[in-house]
Structure formats: C-alpha cells, structure tokens
Protein backbone atom coordinates (compact mmCIF):
# COMPACT_ATOMS: atom_id res chain seq x y z
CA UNK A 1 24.40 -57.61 -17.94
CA UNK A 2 24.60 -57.45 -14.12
CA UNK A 3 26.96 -54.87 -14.58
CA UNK A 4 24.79 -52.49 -16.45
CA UNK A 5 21.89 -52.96 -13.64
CA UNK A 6 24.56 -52.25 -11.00
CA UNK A 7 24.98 -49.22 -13.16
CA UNK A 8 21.61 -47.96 -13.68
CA UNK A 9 20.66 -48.64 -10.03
CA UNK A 10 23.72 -46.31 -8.91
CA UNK A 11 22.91 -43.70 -11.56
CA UNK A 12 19.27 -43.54 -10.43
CA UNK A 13 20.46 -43.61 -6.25
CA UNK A 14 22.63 -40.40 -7.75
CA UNK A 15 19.96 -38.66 -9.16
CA UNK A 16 17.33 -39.46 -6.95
CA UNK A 17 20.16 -37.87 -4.09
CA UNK A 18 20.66 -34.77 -6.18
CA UNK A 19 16.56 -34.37 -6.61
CA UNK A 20 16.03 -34.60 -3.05
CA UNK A 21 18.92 -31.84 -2.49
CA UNK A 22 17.64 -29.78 -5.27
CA UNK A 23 14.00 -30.16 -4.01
CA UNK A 24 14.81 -29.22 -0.55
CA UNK A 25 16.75 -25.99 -1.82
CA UNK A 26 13.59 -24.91 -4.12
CA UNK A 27 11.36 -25.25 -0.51
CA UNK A 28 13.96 -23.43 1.18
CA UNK A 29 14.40 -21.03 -1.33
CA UNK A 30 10.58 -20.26 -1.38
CA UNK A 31 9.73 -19.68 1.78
CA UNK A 32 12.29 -17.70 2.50
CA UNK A 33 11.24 -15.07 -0.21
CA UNK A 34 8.13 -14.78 1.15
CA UNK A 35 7.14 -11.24 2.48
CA UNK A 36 6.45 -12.76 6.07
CA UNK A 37 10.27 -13.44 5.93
CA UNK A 38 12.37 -11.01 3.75
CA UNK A 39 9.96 -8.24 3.41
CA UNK A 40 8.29 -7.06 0.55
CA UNK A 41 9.69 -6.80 -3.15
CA UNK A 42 10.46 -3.40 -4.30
CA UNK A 43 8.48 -3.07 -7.36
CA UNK A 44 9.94 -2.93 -10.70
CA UNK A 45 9.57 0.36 -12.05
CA UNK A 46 11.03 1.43 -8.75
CA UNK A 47 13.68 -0.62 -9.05
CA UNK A 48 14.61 0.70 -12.51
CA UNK A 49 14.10 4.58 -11.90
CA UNK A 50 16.26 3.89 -8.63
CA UNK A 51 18.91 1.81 -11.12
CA UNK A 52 18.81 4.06 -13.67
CA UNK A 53 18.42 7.49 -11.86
CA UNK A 54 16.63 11.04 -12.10
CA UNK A 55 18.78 11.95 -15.42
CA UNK A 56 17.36 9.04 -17.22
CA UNK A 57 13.73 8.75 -15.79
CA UNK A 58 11.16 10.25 -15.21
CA UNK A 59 9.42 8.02 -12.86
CA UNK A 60 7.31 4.88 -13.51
CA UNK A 61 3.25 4.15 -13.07
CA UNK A 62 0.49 1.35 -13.96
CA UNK A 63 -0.83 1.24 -17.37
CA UNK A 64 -4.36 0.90 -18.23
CA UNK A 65 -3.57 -3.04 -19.03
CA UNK A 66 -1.47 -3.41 -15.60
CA UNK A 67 1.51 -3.33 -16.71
CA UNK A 68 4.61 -1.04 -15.33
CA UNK A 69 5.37 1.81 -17.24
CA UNK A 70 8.71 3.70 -16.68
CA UNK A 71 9.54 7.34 -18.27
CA UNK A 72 12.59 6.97 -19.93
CA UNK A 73 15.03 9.78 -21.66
CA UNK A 74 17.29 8.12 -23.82
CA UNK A 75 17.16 4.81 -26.02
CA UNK A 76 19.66 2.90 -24.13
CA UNK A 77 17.09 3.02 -20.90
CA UNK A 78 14.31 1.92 -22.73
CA UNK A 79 16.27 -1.19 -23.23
CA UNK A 80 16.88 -1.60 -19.80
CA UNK A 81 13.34 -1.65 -19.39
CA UNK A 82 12.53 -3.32 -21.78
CA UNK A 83 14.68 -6.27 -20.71
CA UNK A 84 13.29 -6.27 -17.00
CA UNK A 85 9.46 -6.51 -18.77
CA UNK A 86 8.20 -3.34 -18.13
CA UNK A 87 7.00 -1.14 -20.85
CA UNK A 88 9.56 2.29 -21.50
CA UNK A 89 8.17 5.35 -22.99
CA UNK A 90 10.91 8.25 -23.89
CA UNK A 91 9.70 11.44 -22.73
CA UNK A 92 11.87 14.80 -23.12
CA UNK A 93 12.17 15.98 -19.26
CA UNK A 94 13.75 13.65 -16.75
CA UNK A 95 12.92 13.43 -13.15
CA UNK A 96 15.76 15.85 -12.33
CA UNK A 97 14.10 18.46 -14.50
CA UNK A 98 10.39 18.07 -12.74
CA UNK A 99 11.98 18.16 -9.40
CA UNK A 100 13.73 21.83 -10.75
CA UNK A 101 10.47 22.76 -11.69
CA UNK A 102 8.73 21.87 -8.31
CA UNK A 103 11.46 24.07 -6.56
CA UNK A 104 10.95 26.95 -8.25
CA UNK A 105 7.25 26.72 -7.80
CA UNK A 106 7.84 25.93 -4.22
CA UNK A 107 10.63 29.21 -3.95
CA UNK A 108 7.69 31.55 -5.49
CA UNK A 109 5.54 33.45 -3.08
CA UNK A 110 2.73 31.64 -1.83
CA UNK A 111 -0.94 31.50 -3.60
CA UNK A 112 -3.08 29.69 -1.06
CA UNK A 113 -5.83 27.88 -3.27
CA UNK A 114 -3.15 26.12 -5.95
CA UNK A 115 -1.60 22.69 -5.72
CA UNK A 116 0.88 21.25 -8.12
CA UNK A 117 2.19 17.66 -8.67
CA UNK A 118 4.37 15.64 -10.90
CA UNK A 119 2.11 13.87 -13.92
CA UNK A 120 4.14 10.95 -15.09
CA UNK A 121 2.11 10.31 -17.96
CA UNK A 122 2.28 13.50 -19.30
CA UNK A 123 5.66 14.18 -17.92
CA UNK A 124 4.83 17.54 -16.47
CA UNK A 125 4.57 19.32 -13.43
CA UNK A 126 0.74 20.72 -13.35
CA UNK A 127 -0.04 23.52 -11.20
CA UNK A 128 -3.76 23.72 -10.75
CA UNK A 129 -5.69 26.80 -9.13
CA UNK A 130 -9.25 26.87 -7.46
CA UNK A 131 -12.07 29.71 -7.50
CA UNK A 132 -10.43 31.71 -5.04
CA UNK A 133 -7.19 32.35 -6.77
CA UNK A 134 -7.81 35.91 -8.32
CA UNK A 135 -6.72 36.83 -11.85
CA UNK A 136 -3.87 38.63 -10.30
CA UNK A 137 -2.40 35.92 -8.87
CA UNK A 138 -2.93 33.19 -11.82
CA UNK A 139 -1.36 35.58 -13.72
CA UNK A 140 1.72 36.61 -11.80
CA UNK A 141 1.75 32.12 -10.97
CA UNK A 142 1.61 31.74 -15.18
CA UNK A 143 4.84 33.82 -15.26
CA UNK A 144 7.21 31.94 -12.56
CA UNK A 145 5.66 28.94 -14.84
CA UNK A 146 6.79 30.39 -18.08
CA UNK A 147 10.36 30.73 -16.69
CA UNK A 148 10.74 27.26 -15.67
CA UNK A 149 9.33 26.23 -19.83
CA UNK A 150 7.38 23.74 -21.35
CA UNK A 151 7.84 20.68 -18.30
CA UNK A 152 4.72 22.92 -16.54
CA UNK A 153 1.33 22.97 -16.99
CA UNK A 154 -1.28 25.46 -15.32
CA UNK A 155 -4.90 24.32 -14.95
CA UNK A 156 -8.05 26.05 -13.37
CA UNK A 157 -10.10 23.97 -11.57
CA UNK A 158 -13.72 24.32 -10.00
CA UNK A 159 -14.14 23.77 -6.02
CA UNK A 160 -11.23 25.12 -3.91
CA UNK A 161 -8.71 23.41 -2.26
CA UNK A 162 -9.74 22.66 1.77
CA UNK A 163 -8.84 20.35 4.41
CA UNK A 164 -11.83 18.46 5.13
CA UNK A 165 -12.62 18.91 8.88
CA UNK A 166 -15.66 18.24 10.45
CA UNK A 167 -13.86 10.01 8.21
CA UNK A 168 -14.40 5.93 8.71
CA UNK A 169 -15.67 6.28 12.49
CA UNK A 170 -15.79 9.96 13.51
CA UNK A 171 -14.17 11.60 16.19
CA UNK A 172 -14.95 15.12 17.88
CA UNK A 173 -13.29 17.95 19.60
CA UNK A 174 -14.46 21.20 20.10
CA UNK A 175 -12.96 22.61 16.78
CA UNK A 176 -15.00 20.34 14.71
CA UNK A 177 -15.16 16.05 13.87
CA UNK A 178 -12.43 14.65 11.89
CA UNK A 179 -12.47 10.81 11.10
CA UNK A 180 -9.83 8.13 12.83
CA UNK A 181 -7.14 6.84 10.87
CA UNK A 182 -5.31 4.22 11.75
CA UNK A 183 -4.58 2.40 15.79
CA UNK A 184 -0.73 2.20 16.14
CA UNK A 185 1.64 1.66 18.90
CA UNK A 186 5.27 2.34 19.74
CA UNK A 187 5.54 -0.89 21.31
CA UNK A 188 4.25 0.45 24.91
CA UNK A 189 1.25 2.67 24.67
CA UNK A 190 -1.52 2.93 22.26
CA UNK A 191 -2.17 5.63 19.92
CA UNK A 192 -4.74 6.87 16.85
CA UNK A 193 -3.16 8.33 13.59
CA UNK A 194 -5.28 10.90 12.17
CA UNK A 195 -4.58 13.80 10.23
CA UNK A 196 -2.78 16.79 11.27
CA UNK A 197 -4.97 20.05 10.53
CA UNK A 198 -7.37 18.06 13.04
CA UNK A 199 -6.41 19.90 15.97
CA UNK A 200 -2.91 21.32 17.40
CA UNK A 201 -1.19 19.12 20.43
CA UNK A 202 -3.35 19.04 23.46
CA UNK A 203 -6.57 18.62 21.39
CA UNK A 204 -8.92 16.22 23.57
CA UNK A 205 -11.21 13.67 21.48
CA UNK A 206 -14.50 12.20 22.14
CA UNK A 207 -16.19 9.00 20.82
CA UNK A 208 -19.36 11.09 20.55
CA UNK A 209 -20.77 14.72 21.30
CA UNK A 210 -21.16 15.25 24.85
CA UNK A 211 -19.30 12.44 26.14
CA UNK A 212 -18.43 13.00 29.51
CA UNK A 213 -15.33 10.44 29.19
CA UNK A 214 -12.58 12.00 26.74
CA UNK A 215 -11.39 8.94 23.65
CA UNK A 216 -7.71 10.55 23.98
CA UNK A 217 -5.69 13.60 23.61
CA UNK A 218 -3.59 14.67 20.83
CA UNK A 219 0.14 14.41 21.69
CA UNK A 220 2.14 14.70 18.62
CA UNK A 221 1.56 15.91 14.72
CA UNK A 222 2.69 18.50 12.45
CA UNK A 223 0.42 21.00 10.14
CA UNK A 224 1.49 22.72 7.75
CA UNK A 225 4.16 21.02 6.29
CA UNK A 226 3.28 17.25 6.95
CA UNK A 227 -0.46 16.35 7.73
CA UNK A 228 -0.34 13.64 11.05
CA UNK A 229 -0.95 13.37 14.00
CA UNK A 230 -0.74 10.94 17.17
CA UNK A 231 -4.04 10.80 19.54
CA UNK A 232 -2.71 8.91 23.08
CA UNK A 233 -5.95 6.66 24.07
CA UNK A 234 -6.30 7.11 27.81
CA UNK A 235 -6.30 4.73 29.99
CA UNK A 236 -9.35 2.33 30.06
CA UNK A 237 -10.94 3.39 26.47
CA UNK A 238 -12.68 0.17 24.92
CA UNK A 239 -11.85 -0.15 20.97
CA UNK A 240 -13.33 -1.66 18.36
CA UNK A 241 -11.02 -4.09 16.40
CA UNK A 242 -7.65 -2.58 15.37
CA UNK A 243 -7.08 -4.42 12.56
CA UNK A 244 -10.42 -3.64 10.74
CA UNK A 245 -11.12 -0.66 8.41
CA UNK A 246 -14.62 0.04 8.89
CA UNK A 247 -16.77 0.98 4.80
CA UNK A 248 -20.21 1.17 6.85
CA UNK A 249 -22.85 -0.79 7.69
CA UNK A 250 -21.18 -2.63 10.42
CA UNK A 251 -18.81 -4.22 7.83
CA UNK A 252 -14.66 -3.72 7.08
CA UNK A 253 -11.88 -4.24 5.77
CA UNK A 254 -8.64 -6.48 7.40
CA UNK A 255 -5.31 -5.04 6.36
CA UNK A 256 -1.83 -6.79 6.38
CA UNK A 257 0.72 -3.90 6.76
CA UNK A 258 1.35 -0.91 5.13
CA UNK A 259 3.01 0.67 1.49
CA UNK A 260 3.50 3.67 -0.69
CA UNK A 261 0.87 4.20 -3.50
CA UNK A 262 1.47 3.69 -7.18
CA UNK A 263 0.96 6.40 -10.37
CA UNK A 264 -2.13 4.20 -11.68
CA UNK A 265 -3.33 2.29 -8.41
CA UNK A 266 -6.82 1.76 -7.46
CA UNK A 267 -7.02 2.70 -4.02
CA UNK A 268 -10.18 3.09 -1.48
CA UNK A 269 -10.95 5.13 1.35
CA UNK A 270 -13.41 5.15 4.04
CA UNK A 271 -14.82 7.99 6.14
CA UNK A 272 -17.22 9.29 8.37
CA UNK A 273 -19.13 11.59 6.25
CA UNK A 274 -18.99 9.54 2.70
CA UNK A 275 -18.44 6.37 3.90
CA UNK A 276 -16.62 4.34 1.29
CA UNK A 277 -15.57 5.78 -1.81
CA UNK A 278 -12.89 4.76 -4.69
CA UNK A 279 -10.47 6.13 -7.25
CA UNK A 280 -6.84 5.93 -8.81
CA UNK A 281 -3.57 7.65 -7.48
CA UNK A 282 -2.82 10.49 -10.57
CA UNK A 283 0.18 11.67 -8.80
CA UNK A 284 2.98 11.82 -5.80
CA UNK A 285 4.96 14.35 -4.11
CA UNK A 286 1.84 16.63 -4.59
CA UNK A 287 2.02 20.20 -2.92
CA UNK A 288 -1.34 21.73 -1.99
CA UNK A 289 -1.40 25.77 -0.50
CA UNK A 290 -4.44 25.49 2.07
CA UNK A 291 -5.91 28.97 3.24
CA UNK A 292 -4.06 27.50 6.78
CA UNK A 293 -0.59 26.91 5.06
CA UNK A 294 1.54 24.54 2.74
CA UNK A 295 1.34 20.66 2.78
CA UNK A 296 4.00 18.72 1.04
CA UNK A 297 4.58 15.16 -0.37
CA UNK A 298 1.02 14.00 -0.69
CA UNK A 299 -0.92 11.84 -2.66
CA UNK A 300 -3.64 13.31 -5.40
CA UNK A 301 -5.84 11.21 -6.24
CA UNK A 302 -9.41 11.11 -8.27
CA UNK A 303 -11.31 9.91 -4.94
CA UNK A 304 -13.64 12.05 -3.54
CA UNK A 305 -14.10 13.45 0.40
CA UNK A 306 -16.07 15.72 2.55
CA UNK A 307 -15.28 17.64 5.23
CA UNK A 308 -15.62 15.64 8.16
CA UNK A 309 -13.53 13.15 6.13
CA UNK A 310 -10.67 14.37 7.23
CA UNK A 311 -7.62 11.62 8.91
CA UNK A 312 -9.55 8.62 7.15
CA UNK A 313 -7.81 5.86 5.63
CA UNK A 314 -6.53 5.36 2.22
CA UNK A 315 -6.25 1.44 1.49
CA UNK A 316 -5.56 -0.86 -1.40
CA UNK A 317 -4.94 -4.79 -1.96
CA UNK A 318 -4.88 -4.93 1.95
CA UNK A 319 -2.37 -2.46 2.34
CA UNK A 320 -2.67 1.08 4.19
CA UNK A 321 -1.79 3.86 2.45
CA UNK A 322 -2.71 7.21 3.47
CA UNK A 323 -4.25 9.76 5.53
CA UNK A 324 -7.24 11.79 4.12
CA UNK A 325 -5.65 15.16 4.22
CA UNK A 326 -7.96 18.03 1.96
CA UNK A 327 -8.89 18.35 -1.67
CA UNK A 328 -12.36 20.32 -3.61
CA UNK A 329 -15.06 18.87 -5.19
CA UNK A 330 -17.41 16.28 -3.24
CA UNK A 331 -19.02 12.99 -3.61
CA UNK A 332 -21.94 14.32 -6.08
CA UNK A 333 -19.81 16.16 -8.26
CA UNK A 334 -16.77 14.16 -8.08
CA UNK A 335 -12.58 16.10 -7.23
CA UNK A 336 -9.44 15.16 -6.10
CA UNK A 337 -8.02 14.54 -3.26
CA UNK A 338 -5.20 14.64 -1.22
CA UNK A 339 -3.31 11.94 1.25
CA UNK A 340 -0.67 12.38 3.82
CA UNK A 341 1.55 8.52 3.10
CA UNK A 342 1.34 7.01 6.26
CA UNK A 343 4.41 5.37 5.99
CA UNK A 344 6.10 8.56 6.39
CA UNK A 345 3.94 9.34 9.04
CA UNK A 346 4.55 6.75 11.02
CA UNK A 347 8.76 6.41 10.34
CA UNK A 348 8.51 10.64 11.66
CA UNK A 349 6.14 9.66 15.18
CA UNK A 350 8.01 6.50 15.53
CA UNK A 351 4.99 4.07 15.77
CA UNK A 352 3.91 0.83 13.46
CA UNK A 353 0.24 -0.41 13.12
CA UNK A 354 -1.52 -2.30 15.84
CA UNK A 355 -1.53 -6.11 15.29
CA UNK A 356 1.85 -6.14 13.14
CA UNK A 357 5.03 -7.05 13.77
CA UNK A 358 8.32 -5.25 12.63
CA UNK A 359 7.74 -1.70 11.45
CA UNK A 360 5.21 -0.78 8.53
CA UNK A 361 6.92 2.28 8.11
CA UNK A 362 10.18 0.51 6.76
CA UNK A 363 7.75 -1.67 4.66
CA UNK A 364 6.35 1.27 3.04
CA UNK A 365 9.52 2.82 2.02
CA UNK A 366 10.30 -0.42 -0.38
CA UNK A 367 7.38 1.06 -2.25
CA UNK A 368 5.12 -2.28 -1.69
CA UNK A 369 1.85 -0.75 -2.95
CA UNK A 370 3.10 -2.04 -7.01
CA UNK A 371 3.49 -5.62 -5.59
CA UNK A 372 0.52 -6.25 -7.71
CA UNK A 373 0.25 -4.37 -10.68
CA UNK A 374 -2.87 -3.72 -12.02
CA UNK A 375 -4.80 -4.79 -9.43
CA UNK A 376 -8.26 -3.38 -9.97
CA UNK A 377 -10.47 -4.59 -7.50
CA UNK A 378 -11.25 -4.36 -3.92
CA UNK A 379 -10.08 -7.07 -1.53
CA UNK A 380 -13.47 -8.90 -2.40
CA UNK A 381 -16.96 -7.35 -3.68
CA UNK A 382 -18.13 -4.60 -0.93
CA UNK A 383 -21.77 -4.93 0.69
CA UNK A 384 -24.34 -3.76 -0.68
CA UNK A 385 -24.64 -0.12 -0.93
CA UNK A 386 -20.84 0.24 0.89
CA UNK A 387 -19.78 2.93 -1.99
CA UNK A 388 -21.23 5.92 -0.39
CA UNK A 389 -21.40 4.17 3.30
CA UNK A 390 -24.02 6.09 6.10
CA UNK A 391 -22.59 9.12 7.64
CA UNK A 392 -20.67 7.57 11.17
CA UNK A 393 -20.87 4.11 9.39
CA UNK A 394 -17.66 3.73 9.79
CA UNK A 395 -17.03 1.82 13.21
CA UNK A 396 -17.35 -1.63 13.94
CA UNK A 397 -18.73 -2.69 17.43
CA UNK A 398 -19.62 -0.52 19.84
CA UNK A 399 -16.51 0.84 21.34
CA UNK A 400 -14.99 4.38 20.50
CA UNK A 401 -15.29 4.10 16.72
CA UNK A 402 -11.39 3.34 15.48
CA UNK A 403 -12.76 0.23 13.60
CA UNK A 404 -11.34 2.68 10.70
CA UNK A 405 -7.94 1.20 11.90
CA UNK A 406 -6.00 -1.34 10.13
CA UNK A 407 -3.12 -3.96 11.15
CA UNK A 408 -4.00 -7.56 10.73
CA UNK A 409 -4.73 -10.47 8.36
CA UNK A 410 -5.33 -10.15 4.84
CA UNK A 411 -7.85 -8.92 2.12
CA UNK A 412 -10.89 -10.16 3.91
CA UNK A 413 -14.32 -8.20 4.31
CA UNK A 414 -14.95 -8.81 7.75
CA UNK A 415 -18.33 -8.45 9.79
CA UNK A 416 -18.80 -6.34 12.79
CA UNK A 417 -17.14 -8.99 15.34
CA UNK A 418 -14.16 -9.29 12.92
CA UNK A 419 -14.23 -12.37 11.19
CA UNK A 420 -13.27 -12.69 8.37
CA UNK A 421 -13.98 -14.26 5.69
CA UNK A 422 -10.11 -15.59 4.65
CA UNK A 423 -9.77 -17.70 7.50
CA UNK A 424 -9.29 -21.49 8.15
CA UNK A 425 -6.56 -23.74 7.45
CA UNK A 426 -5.92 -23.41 4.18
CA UNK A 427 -5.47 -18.96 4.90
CA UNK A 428 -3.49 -19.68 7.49
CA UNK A 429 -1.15 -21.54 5.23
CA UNK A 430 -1.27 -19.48 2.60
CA UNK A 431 -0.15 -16.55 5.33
CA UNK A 432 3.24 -18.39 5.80
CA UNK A 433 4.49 -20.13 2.61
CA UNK A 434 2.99 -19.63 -0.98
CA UNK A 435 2.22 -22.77 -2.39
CA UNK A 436 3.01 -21.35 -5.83
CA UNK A 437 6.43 -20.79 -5.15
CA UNK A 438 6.99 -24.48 -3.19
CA UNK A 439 5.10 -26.60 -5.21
CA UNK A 440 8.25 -26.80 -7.67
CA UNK A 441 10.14 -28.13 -4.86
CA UNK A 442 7.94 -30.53 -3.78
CA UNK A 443 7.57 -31.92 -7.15
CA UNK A 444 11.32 -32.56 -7.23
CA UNK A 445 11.28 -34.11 -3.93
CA UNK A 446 8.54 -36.15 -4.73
CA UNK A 447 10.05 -37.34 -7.83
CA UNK A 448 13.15 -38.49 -6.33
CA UNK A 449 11.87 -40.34 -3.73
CA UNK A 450 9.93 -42.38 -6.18
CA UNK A 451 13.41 -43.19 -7.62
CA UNK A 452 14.97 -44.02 -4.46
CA UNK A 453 11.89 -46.59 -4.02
CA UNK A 454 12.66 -47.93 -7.75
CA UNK A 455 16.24 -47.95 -7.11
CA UNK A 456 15.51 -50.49 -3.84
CA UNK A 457 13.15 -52.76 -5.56
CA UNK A 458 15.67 -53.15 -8.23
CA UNK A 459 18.23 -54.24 -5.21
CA UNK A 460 15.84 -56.37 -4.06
CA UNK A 461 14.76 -57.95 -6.75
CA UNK A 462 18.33 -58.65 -7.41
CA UNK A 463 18.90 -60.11 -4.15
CA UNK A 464 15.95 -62.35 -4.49
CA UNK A 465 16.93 -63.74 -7.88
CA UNK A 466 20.36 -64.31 -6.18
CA UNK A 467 18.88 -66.20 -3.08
CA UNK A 468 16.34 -68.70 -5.16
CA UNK A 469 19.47 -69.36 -7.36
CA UNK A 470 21.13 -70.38 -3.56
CA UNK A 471 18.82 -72.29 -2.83
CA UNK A 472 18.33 -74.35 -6.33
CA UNK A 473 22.41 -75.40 -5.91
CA UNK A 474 21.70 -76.47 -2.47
CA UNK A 475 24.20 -73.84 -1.13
C-alpha cells in the first residue's frame, strides 16, 4: 500500500513537471506569434494562390459570408483549398491568362478615359470607358479585346475618369487643394504622403489660402505611372496628431500600421471635400488612362470622391491602405474609385508611418488587410453624421490639418485631443499578448501547480502519519 502512494505521488510530481513545461511553451509560443513580434500573417487565400501559382489560380477575395474564396483551375486545387478552409471555385482562365490579357491592353495605343482591372469573381479582365471615349475609339478598344477572347469584358460607364484635385484636412498650392494623406518619416525628417497628380516636385503647400507661412514643399513623387508623393514639413510647422485619421467634426480614426486591400474588403476613406465615405475593394492591379497619362496598380473600389479629395486616406480594421488617386461619379450619384497602395508607396520613397516602428511598407507586402476576413464594420460606430463629413472637416486640432494621418494605436475613434477610446490597462495588454492565444497555457500551468500542491500534501501527510506513529513507540 505505501508503495502504490509512493507511486501515485511520483506519477503526479511527473505530470505536474511536464504541465508546467508544456504550459510555459503554449505562453511562449503565443506571444511570440503575435503581430507585435513576428509580423502579420499572410492571409490564406494569399497563401494558396502564392502555393499554388498563376497556372492554377486565379486569385482569391472575401465572400459575401466572410469567408476566403480562391479561383481555382483544376480539381486537384480545389482540394487544396478546400483542405486549408477556404472555399475554391473552378473558373476557366487562370491568373496567367488575365495578366496576358492586361498586357495586351496595356501594349494597345492609349484611350485616355478607360480603365481596366482584374474581376476575380467573374474571372475577367473588364475594360470600362467613360463619356469622353468616342465611338471610334470603343470600337477600335472592342477589337484589341476580341483578340485577346472571352477572359475580357468591355463596359461603358457614365462620369469620366479624373483625378480629383482641388481630402481628410485640405491642403493648397497654387494649382488647386488636394487632401493630406498620411505623416511618415525616414527615420530623420518628417514628411506628408499625398497623392502624386497633386503637384510636380517643388510644389509649396499651405495649411490655408493666403498663408503667409508655407506647410512644406513637395520633394519626391511620381505621376503618371505611380500616384505619390512626399511633402518635406519645414522646419517649425505645428501638426495635429500623426496617428489620427481625421472623418470630420473634430473626430478620427487611430491606425496601427499599414496593409494591402482585399477583393471583398470594406474599406473607408476620409477627405476634405466629402468627408467620410465607405465602400468595398472590387478589384487590384487596376489601370486607369487619365486625360494627364496612365496610372498603374491601383485599387477600384465602389467608394465615392470629389475633386479636392484627392491624396486622402483609404483605411480599414485600423489599417492604412491607400491613397485617393481619381475615379467618376460623386457622392450623390455614387462611382468608383481609384487608390494608389501605400505600401508600395512608401517601400518606393523609402519612409514608414509616423508613430510606428519597423517599416509598414514590408507589413503591407504580407498582404495583412485579409487578417480579418469579413470584417464589415468600422473600427467602432462613427459620430453622428461622419458619412458625408463637412467640407475641411477633416483635421483634428488646430495645427496644419494632417490629422488625416495615421500611425498609432488601434481601432479607436478618437476625439480632437486624441484619446481614444481603447485605452487603459486592459488595451494596453491586449496590444502586447492576446489573451486568446495564452489563456491555454495558463490553464496548463495552473493545473499543474495544483498537482504539485496535491503531490506535497500527500508527502506530508505521509510524514505526519509516520511521526505520530514515532512518537506512540516512544522512539
């Protein structure tokens, strides 16, 4: 009998030893998957079209229940992605054949007022053209599109295709008011991201009309081609908060970092003119002929802008996304719109958002934005009346008006100092280790030391019994 409790007792110091060693891997484990440490996940449709490749996909996008969806060609993918729990759907053109079709669009002359982008979901390449493309032209455009087969689609649409000078908190030069994008720094100096088509290198900015003191001076961007470019502040400039994109009212938005959009995404954006509007991403690796030249690699979207728009943010689930580029249509009448990814922005100028540490741009290219599928809501419930913000609502405080500009803590609605309203212990937490992921661990851990406890009331119960017996034999 005393051997089996000198049994159980080691068996139960064993396990409670393993537990504890278990436990403390789980914790370990954890935290270090967190994004703070390792980055963020690449999302899973991603993942797969990267796995599987252009032959045998035809990219990937969010479902209308939030689920990933990846374009498959052939039966054996769909099983691939079927066993990583995404849904497949076999299409008949890959990725490889859009991309052919995109080229020869792209190697046909030029038709400024037509923009063409990759639709997953319908697994075409539609070329759209506005009211200013004459019959001529949609007509010689239909035949390069006949050559390349059925994988293209050719739409008319109403509006025509503009950038949209003239976006959160606006800024002016003499060629017109765009809106400020996002504060970033190369680590020395700091800088505003706006959109390219603002105004050439050189271009001095003001805070408002007349101001005798100059906001900054354009030192860097590229238009056409790309849409970005880098405003240096000068020296002595007050800002609003740099981590705070401004929806009107006195009222914004904190952002953590930055991503690439997702086929299917809710996404937000915030300008001078409009003030806060939203709509999904419909496609990527859009090319739009302005009257001033080509733009390539952008995001279309359903969300609508003005001019005067122009270089405001794009955000989602406290992410930045884009740069308002150009579009048709308006805020009335509803069109799409077009983004410059500002993680490509940002990895060409060399700069990361104010407030964050590492580079954004490298977090964008792991695709980030599908971290959380079917996400459908803004970071919390806007203000009142935040959809269609005042014109100039966009900055926060009273310096120069950047409070469009993003860097900082998380999915908060903040007030015009800043705070917001994820703060406290508990956020800050949250920030470092996801209590999700760790609790696991600390059940283990908390589990075995219970046994260890047991296991030394069982030895000292022993001893007890053995010392009364001692003491009854007069030993």
């Amino acid at each position: 009998m005393r051997h089996a409790r000198r049994t159980a007792r080691r068996i139960t110091r064993l396990a409670a030893v393993g537990g504890l060693l278990c436990g403390s891997l789980l914790v370990t484990r954890a935290m270090a998957n967190e994004p703070g440490a390792s980055g963020p996940p690449v999302p899973v449709g991603e993942r797969l079209v990267a796995q599987l490749g252009a032959a045998r996909t035809a990219g990937s996008w969010l479902g209308a229940d939030g689920r990933t969806v990846v374009a498959v060609t052939d039966a054996g993918a769909a099983a691939d992605v079927r066993r990583a729990g995404a849904r497949a759907e076999v299409v008949r053109h890959s990725m490889r054949d859009l991309r052919s079709a995109a080229a020869t669009l792209r190697a046909a002359p030029r038709v400024p007022g037509t923009a063409w982008s990759m639709d997953y979901g319908s697994n075409e390449v539609v070329v759209r053209a506005d009211s200013t493309v004459s019959a001529g032209d949609w007509s010689r455009l239909a035949a390069v599109a006949r050559t390349i087969g059925a994988s293209v689609r050719m739409e008319r649409t109403r509006g025509t295709f503009t950038t949209r000078v003239d976006g959160a908190s606006p800024i002016f030069a003499s060629g017109g008011r765009c809106s400020a994008g996002f504060d970033v720094t190369d680590g020395r100096d700091a800088f505003l991201l706006t959109a390219g088509h603002c105004g050439p290198v050189g271009t001095t900015w003001f805070a408002r009309p007349g101001d005798a003191t100059a906001l900054g001076t354009t030192v860097s961007g590229t238009f056409p081609g790309n849409d970005f470019s880098l405003v240096r502040y000068d020296d002595g400039v007050p800002r609003a908060q740099s981590d705070v994109v401004a929806i009107g009212g006195g009222r914004g938005v904190r952002i953590t970092g930055a991503a690439d959009p997702v086929v299917g995404q809710r996404v937000f954006r915030s300008g001078s003119t409009t003030g806060l509007h939203s709509g999904r991403v419909t496609g990527l690796n859009a090319t739009v002929n302005y009257p001033e030249g080509t733009v390539t690699g952008l995001v279309q979207t359903t969300v609508c802008a003005e001019p005067g728009d122009s270089g405001g943010p794009l955000f989602a689930d406290g992410l930045a996304l884009g740069l308002t580029s150009g579009g048709n249509g308006d805020c009335d009448a509803g069109g799409t719109t077009f983004f410059q990814p500002v993680g490509a922005a940002m990895t060409a100028l060399g700069v990361r958002l104010t407030g964050t540490t590492g580079s954004d741009a490298s977090e964008a290219g792991a695709g980030s934005g599908q971290a959380r599928p079917g996400d459908d809501v803004a970071p919390s419930a806007p203000p009142a009346g935040s959809e269609a913000g005042a014109p100039g609502g966009g900055g926060t405080g009273t310096g120069v008006g950047t409070g469009t500009n993003m860097g900082g803590a998380a999915d908060a609605w903040a007030d015009n100092t800043g705070t917001a309203s994820g703060t406290g212990p508990y956020a800050a937490i949250s920030r470092v280790v996801n209590t999700r992921s760790v609790g696991p661990g600390l059940l283990v851990i908390g589990g075995s030391l219970i046994a260890l406890v047991a296991a030394r009331s069982m030895r000292s119960s022993r001893l007890s019994r053995r010392e009364r017996g001692a003491w009854s034999s007069g030993i």
